[in-house]
N, C-alpha and C. Protein backbone atom coordinates (compact mmCIF):
# COMPACT_ATOMS: atom_id res chain seq x y z
N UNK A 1 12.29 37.28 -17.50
CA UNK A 1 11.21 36.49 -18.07
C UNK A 1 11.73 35.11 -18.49
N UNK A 2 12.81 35.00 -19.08
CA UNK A 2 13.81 33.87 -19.49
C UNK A 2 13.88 32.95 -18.04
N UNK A 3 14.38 33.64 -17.31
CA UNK A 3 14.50 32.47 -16.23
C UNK A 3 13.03 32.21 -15.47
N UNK A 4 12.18 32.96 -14.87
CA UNK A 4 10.68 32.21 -15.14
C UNK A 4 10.62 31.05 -15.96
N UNK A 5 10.49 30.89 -17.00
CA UNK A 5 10.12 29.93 -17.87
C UNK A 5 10.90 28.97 -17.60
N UNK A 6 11.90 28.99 -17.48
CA UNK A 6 13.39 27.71 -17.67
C UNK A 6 12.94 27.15 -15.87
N UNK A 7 12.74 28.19 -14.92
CA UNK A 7 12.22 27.33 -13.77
C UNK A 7 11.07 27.03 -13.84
N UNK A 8 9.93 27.19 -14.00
CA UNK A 8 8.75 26.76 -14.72
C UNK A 8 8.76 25.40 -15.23
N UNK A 9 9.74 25.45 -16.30
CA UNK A 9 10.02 23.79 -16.92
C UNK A 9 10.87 23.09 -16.22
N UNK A 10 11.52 23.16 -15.55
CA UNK A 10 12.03 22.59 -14.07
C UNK A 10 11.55 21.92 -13.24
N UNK A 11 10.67 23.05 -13.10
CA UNK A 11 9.45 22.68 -12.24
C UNK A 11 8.44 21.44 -12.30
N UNK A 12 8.02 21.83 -13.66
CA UNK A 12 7.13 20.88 -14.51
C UNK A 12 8.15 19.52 -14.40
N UNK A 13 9.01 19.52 -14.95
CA UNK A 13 9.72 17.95 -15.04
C UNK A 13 9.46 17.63 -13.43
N UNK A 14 10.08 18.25 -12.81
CA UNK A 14 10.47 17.32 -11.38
C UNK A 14 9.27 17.14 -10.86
N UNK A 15 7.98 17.76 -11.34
CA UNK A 15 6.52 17.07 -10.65
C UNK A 15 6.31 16.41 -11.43
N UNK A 16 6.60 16.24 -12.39
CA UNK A 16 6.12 14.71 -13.41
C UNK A 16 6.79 13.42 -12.98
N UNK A 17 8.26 13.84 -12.60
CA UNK A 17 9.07 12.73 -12.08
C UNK A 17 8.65 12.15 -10.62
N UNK A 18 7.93 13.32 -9.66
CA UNK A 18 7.81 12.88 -8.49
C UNK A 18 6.44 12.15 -8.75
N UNK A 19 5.60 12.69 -9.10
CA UNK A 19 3.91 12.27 -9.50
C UNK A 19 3.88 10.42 -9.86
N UNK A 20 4.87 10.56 -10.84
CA UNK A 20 5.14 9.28 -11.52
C UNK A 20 5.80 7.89 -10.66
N UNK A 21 6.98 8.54 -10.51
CA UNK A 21 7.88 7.70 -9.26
C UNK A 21 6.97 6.73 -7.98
N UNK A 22 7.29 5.43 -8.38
CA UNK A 22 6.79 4.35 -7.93
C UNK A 22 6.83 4.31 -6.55
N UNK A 23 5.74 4.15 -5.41
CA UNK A 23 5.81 4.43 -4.44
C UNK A 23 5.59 3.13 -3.93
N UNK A 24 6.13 2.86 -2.45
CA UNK A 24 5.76 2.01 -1.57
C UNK A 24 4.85 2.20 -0.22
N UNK A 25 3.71 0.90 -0.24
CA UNK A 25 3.20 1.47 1.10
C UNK A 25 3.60 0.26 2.02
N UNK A 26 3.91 0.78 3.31
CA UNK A 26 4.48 -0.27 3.94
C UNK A 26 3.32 -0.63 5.07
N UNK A 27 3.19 -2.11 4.97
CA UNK A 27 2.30 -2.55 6.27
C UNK A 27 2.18 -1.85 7.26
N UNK A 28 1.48 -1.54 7.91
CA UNK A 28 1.15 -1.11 9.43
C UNK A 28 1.71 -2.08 10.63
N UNK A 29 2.93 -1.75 11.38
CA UNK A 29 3.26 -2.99 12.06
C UNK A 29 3.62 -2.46 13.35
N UNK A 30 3.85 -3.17 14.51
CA UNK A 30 3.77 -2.92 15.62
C UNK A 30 4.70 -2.29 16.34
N UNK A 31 4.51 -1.28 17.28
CA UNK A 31 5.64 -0.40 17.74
C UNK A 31 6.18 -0.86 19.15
N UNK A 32 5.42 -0.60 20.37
CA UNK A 32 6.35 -0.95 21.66
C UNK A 32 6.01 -2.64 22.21
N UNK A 33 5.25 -3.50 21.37
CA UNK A 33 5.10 -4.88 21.54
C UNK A 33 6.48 -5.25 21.34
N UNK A 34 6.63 -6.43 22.57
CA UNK A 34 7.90 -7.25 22.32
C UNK A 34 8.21 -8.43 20.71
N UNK A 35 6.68 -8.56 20.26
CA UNK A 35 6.63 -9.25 18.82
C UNK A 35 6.25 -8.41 18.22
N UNK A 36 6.21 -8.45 16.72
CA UNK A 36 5.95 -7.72 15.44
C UNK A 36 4.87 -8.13 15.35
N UNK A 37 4.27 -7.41 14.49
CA UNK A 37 2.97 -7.43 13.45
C UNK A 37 2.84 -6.83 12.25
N UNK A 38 1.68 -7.42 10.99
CA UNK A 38 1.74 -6.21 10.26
C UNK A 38 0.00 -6.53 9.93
N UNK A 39 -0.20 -5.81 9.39
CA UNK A 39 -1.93 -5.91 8.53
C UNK A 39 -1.56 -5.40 7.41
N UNK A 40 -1.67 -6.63 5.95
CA UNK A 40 -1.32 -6.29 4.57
C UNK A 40 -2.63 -6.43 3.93
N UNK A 41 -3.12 -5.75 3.50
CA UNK A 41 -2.91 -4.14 3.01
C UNK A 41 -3.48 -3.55 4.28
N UNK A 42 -2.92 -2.08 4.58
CA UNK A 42 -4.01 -1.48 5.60
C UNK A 42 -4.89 -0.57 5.02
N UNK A 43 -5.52 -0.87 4.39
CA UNK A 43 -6.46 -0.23 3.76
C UNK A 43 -7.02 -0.73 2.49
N UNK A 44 -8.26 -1.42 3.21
CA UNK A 44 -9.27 -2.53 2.51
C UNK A 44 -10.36 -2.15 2.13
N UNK A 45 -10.94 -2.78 1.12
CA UNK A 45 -12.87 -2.47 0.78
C UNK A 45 -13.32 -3.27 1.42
N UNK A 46 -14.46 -2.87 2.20
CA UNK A 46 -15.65 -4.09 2.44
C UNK A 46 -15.37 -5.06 2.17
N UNK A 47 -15.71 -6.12 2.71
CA UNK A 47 -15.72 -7.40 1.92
C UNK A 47 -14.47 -8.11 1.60
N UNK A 48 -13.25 -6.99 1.55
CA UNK A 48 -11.73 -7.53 0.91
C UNK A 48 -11.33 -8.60 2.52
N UNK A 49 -9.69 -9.09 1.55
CA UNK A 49 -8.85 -9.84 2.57
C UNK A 49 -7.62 -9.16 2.93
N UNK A 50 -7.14 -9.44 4.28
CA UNK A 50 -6.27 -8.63 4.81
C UNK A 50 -5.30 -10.23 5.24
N UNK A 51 -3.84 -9.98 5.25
CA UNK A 51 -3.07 -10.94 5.51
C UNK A 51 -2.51 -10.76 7.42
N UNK A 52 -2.82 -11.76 8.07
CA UNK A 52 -2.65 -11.07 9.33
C UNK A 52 -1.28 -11.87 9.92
N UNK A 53 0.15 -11.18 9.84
CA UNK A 53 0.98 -11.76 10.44
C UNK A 53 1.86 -11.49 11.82
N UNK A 54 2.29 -12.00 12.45
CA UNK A 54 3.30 -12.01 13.63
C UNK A 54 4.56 -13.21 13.60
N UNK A 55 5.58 -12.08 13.69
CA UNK A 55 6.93 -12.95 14.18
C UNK A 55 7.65 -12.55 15.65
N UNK A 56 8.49 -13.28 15.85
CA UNK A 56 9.26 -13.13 17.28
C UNK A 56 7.64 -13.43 18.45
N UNK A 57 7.27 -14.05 17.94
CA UNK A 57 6.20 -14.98 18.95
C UNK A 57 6.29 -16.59 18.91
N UNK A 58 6.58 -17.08 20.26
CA UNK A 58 7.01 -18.01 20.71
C UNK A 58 5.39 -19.32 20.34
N UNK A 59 4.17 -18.78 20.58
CA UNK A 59 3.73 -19.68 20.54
C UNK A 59 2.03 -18.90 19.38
N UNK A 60 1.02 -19.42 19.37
CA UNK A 60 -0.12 -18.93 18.60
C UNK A 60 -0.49 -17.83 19.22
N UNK A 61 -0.59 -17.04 17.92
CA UNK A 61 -0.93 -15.67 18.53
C UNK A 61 -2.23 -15.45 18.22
N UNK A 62 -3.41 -14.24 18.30
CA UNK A 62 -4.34 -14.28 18.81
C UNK A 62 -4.94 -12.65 17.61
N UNK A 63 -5.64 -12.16 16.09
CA UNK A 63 -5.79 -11.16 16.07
C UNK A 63 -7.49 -10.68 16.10
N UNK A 64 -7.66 -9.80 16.49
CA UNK A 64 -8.89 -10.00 16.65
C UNK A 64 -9.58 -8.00 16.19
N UNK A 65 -10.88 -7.87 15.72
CA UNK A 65 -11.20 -6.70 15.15
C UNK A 65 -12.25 -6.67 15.28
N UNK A 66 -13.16 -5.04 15.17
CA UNK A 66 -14.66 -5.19 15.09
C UNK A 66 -15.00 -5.45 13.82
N UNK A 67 -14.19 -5.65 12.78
CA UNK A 67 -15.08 -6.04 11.24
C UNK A 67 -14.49 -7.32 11.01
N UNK A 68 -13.59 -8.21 11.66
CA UNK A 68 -13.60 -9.93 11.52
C UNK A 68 -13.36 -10.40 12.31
N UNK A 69 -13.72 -11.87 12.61
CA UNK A 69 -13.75 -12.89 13.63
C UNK A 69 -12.13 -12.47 14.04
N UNK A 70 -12.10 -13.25 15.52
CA UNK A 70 -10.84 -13.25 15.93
C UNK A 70 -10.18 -14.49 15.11
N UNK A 71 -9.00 -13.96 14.86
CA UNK A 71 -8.19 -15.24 13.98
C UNK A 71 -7.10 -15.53 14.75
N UNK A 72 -6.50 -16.99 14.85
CA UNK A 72 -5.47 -18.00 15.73
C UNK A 72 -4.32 -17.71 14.51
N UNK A 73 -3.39 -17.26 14.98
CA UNK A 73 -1.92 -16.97 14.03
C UNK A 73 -0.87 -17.97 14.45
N UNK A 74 -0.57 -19.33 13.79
CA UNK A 74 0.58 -20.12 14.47
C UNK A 74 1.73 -19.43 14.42
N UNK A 75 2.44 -19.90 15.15
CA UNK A 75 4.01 -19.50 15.18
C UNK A 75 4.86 -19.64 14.42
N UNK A 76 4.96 -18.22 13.40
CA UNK A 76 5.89 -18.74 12.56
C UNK A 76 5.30 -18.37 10.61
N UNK A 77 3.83 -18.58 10.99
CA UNK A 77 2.84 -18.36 9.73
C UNK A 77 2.18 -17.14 9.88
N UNK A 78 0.87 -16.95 8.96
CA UNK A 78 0.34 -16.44 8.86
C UNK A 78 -1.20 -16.74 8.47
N UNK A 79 -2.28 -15.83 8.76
CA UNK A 79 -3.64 -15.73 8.64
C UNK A 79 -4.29 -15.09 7.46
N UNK A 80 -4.96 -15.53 6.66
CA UNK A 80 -5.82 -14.58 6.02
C UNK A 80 -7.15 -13.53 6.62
N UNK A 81 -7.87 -13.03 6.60
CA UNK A 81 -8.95 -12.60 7.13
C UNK A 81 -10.02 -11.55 6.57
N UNK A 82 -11.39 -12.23 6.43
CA UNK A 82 -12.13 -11.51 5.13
C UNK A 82 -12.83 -10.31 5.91
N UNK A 83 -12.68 -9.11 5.46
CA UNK A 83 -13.46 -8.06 6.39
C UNK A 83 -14.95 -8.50 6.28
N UNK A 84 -15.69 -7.75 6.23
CA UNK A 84 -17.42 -7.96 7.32
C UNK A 84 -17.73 -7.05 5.78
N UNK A 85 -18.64 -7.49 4.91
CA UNK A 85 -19.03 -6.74 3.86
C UNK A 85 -20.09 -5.39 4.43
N UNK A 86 -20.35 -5.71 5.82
CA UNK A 86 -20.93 -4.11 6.17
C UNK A 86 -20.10 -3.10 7.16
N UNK A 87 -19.06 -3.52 6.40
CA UNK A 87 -17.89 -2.34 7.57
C UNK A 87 -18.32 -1.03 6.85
N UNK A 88 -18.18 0.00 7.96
CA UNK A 88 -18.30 1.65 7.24
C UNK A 88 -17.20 1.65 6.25
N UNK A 89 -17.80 1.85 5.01
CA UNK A 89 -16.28 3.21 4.15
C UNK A 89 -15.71 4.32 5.15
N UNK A 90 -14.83 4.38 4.65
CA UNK A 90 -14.03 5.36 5.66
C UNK A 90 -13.31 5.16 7.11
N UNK A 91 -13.90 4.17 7.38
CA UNK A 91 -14.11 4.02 8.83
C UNK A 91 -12.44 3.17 9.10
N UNK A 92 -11.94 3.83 10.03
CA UNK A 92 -10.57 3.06 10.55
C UNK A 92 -11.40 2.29 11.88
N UNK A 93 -10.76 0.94 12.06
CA UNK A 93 -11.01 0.15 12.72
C UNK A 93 -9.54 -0.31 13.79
N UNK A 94 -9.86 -0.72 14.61
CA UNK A 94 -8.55 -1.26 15.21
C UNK A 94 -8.56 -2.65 15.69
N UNK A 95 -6.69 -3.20 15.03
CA UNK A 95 -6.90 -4.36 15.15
C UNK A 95 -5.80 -4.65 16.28
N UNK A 96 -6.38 -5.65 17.26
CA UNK A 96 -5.50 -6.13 18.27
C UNK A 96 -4.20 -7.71 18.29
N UNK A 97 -3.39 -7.41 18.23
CA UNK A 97 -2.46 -8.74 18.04
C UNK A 97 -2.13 -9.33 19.93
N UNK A 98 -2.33 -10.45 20.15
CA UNK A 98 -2.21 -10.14 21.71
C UNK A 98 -0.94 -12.26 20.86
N UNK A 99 0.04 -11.76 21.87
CA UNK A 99 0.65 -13.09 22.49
C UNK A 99 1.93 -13.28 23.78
N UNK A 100 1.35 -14.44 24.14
CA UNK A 100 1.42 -14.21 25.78
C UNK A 100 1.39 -13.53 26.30
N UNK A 101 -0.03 -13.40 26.43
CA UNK A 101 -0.54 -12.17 27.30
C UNK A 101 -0.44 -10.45 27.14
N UNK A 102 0.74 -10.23 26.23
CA UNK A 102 1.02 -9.26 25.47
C UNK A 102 0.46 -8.83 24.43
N UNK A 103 -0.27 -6.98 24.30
CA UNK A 103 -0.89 -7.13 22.77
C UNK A 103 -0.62 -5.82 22.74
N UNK A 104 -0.64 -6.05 21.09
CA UNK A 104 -0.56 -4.53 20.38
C UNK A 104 -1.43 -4.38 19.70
N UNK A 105 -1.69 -3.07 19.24
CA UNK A 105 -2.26 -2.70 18.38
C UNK A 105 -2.07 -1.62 17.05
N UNK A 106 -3.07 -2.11 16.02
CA UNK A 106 -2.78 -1.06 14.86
C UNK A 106 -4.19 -0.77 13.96
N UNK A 107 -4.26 -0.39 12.79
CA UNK A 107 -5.20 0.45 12.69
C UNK A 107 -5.54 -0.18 11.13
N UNK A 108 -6.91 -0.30 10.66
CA UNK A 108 -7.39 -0.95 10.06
C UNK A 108 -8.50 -0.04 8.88
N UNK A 109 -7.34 0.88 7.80
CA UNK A 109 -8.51 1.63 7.57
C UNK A 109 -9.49 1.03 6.02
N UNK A 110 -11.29 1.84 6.20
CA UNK A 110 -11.63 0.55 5.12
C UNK A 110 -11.82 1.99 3.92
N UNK A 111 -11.69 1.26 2.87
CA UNK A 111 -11.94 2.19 1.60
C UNK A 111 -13.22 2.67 1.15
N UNK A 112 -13.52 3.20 0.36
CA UNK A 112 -14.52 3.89 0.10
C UNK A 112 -15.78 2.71 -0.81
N UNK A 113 -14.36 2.14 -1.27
CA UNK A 113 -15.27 0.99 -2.24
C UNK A 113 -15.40 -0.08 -1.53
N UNK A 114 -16.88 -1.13 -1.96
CA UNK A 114 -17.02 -2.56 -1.59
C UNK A 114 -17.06 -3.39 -2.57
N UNK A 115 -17.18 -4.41 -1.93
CA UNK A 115 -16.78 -5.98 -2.80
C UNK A 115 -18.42 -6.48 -2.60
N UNK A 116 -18.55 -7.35 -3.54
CA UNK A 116 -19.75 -8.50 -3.00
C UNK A 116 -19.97 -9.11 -1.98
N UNK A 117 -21.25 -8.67 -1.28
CA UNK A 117 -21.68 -9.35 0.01
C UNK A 117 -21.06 -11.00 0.12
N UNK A 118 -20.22 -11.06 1.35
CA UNK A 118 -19.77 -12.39 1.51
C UNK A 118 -20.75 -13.05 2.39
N UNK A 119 -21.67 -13.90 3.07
CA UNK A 119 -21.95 -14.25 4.20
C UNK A 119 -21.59 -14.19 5.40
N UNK A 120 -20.60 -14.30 5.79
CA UNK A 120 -19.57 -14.71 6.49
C UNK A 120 -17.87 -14.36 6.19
N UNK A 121 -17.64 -14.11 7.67
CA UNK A 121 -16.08 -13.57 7.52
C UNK A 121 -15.71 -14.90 7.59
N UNK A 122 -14.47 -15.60 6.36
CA UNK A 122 -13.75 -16.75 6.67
C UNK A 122 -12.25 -16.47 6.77
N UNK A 123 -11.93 -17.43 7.54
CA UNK A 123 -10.94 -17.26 8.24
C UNK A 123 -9.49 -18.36 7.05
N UNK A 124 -8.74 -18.29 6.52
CA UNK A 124 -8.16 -19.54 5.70
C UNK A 124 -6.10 -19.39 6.56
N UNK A 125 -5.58 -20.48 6.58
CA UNK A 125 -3.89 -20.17 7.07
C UNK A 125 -3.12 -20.30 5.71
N UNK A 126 -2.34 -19.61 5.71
CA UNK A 126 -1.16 -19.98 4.26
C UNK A 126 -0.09 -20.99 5.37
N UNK A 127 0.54 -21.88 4.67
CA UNK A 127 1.41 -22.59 4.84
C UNK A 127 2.79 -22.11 4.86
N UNK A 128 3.11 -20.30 4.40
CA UNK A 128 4.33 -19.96 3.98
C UNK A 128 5.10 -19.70 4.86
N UNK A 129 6.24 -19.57 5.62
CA UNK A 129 6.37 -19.20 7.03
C UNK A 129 7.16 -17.94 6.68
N UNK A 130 7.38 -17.08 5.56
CA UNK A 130 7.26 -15.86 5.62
C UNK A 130 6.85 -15.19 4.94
N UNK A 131 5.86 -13.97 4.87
CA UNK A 131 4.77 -12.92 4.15
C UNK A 131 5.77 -12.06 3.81
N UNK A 132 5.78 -11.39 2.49
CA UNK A 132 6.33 -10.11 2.01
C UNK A 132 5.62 -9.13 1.63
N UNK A 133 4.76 -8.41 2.56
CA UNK A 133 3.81 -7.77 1.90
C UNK A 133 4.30 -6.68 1.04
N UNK A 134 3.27 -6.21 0.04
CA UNK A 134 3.85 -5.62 -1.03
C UNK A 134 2.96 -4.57 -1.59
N UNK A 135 1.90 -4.10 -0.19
CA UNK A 135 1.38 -2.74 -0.84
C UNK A 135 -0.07 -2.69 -1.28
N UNK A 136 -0.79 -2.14 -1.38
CA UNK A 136 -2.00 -1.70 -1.42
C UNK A 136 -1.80 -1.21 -2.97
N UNK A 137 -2.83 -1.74 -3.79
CA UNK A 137 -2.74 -1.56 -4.99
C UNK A 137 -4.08 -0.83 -5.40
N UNK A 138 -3.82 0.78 -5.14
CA UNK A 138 -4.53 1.69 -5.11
C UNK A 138 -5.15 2.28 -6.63
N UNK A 139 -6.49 2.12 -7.04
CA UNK A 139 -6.94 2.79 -8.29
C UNK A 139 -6.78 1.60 -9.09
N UNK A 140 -6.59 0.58 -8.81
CA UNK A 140 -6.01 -0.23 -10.20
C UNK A 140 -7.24 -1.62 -9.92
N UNK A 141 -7.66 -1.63 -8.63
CA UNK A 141 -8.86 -2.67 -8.38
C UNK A 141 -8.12 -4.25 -8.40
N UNK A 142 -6.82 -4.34 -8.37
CA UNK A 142 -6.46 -5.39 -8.05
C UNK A 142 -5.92 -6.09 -9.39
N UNK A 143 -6.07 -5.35 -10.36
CA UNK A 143 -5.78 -5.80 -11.89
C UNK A 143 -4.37 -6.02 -11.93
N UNK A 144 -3.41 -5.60 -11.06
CA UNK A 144 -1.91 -4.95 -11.71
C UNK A 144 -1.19 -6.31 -11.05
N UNK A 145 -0.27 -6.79 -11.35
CA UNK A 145 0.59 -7.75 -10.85
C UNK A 145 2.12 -7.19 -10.08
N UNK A 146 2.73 -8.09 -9.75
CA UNK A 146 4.16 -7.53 -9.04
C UNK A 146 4.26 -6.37 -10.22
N UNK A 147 5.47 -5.37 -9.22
CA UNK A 147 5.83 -4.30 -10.03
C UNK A 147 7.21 -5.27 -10.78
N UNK A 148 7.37 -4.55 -12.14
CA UNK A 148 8.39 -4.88 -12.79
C UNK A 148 9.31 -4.09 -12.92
N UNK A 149 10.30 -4.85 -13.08
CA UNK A 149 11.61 -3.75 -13.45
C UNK A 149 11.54 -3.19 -14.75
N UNK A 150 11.36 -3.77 -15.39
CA UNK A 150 11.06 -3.24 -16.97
C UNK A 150 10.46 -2.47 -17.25
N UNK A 151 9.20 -2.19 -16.78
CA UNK A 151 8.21 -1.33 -16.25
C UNK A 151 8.98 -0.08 -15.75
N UNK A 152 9.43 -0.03 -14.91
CA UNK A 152 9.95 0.83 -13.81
C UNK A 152 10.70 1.74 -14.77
N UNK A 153 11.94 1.15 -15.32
CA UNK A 153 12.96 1.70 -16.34
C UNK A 153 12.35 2.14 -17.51
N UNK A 154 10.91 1.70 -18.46
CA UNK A 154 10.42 2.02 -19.40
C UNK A 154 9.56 3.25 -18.59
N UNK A 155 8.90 3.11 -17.70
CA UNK A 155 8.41 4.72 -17.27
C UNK A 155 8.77 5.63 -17.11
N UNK A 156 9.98 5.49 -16.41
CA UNK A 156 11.37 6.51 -16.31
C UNK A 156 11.64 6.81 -17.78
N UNK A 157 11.91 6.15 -18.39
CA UNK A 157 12.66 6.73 -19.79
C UNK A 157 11.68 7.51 -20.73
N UNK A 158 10.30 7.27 -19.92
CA UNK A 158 9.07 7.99 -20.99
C UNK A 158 9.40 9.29 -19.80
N UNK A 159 9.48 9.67 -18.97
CA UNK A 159 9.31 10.75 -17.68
C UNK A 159 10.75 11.76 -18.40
N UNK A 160 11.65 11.24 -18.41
CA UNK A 160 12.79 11.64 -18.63
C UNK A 160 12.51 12.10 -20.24
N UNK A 161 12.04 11.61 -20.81
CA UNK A 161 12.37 12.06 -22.27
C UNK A 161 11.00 13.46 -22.68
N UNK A 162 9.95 13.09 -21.79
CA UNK A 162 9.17 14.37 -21.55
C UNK A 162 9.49 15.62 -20.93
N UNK A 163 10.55 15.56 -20.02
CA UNK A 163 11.21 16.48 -19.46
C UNK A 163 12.17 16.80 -20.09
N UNK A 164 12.98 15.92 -21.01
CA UNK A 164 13.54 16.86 -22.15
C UNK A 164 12.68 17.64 -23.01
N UNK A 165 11.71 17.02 -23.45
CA UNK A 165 11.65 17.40 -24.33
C UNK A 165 10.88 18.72 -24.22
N UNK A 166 10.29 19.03 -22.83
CA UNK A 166 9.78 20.03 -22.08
C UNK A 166 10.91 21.26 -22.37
N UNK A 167 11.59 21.01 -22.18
CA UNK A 167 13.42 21.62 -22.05
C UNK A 167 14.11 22.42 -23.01
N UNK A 168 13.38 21.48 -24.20
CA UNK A 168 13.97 21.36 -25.25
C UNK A 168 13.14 22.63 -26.16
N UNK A 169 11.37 22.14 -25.84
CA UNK A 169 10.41 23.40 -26.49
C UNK A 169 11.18 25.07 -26.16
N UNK A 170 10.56 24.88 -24.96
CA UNK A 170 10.97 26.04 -23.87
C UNK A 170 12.57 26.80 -24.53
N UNK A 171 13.09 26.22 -24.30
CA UNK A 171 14.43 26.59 -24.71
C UNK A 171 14.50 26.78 -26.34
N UNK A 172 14.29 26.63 -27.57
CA UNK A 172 13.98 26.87 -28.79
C UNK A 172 13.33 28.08 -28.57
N UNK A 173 11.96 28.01 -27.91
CA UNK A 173 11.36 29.24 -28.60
C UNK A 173 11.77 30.60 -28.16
N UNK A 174 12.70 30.58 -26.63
CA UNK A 174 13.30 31.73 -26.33
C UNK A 174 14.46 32.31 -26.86
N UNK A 175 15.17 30.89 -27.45
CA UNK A 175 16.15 31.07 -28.78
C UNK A 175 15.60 31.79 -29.86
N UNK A 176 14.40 31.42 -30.14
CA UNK A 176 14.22 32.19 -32.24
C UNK A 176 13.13 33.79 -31.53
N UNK A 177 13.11 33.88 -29.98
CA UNK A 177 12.11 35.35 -29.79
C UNK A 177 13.85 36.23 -29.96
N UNK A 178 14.44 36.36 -29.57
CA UNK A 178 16.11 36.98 -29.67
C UNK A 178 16.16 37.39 -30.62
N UNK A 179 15.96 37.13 -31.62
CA UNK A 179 16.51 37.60 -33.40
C UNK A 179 15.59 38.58 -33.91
């Protein structure tokens, strides 16, 4: 019965630690194309913006989807691109990257939630000549900023000290049932 419980609270910690533990989602990017791609975030609301980039392309590349205009990608930069405020929820879409004559593709899925009717899909270029995308910021509606380290280490140390202290119950009360 003793060891039940002690794996039990074992148990319990290491799903609190995994549950908790900061995850990454990584762009959707291109597999047997001779250039890269990615679509940041892949997985948008209605209405949201998706960052559309390609490297190891020599000249303007070309992305194009059934929920936004085709967008011109210079060499080297990157595209913004506003989805179609009547795309299906749920609905994966596919997006095509074509340069010289070469194209790939990847997959465009939309969320359950929408944004405010836009008119029009607009198209805008960033000036940066490299994108770090950084994840789909899921449940939080866009509120949350870069992840922090401080953050990171203060969650951990609340995760860790619950799992002691998980440890700690557990273990006492099978101590004072003995006597």
């Amino acid at each position: 019965m003793r060891a039940i419980r002690a794996a039990s609270a074992a148990l319990m910690a290491v799903s609190a630690l995994v549950l908790t533990a900061p995850t990454s989602t990584a762009a959707v990017s291109g597999g047997d194309a001779p250039f890269r791609f990615t679509v940041t975030p892949s997985t948008v609301a209605a209405g949201g913006r998706v960052t559309l980039s390609v490297t190891n392309c020599g000249t303007t590349a070309t992305a194009s989807s059934g929920v936004f205009d085709t967008v011109n990608i210079p060499s080297g930069k990157s595209a913004t691109a506003t989805v179609d405020w009547d795309a299906k929820a749920g609905a994966t879409y596919q997006v095509t990257f074509t340069c010289n004559g070469q194209s790939g593709t990847t997959s465009l899925r939309i969320s359950g939630a929408t944004r405010n009717p836009t008119p029009a899909a607009t198209v805008t270029r960033t000036t940066d000549a490299t994108v770090v995308p950084s994840g789909v910021r899921g449940g939080l509606g866009g509120s949350m900023g870069e992840i922090n380290t401080l953050e990171i280490v203060a969650g951990s140390a609340l995760v860790v000290a619950a799992a002691t202290g998980t440890i700690y119950v557990v273990r006492r009360r099978t101590a004072s049932r003995q006597h």
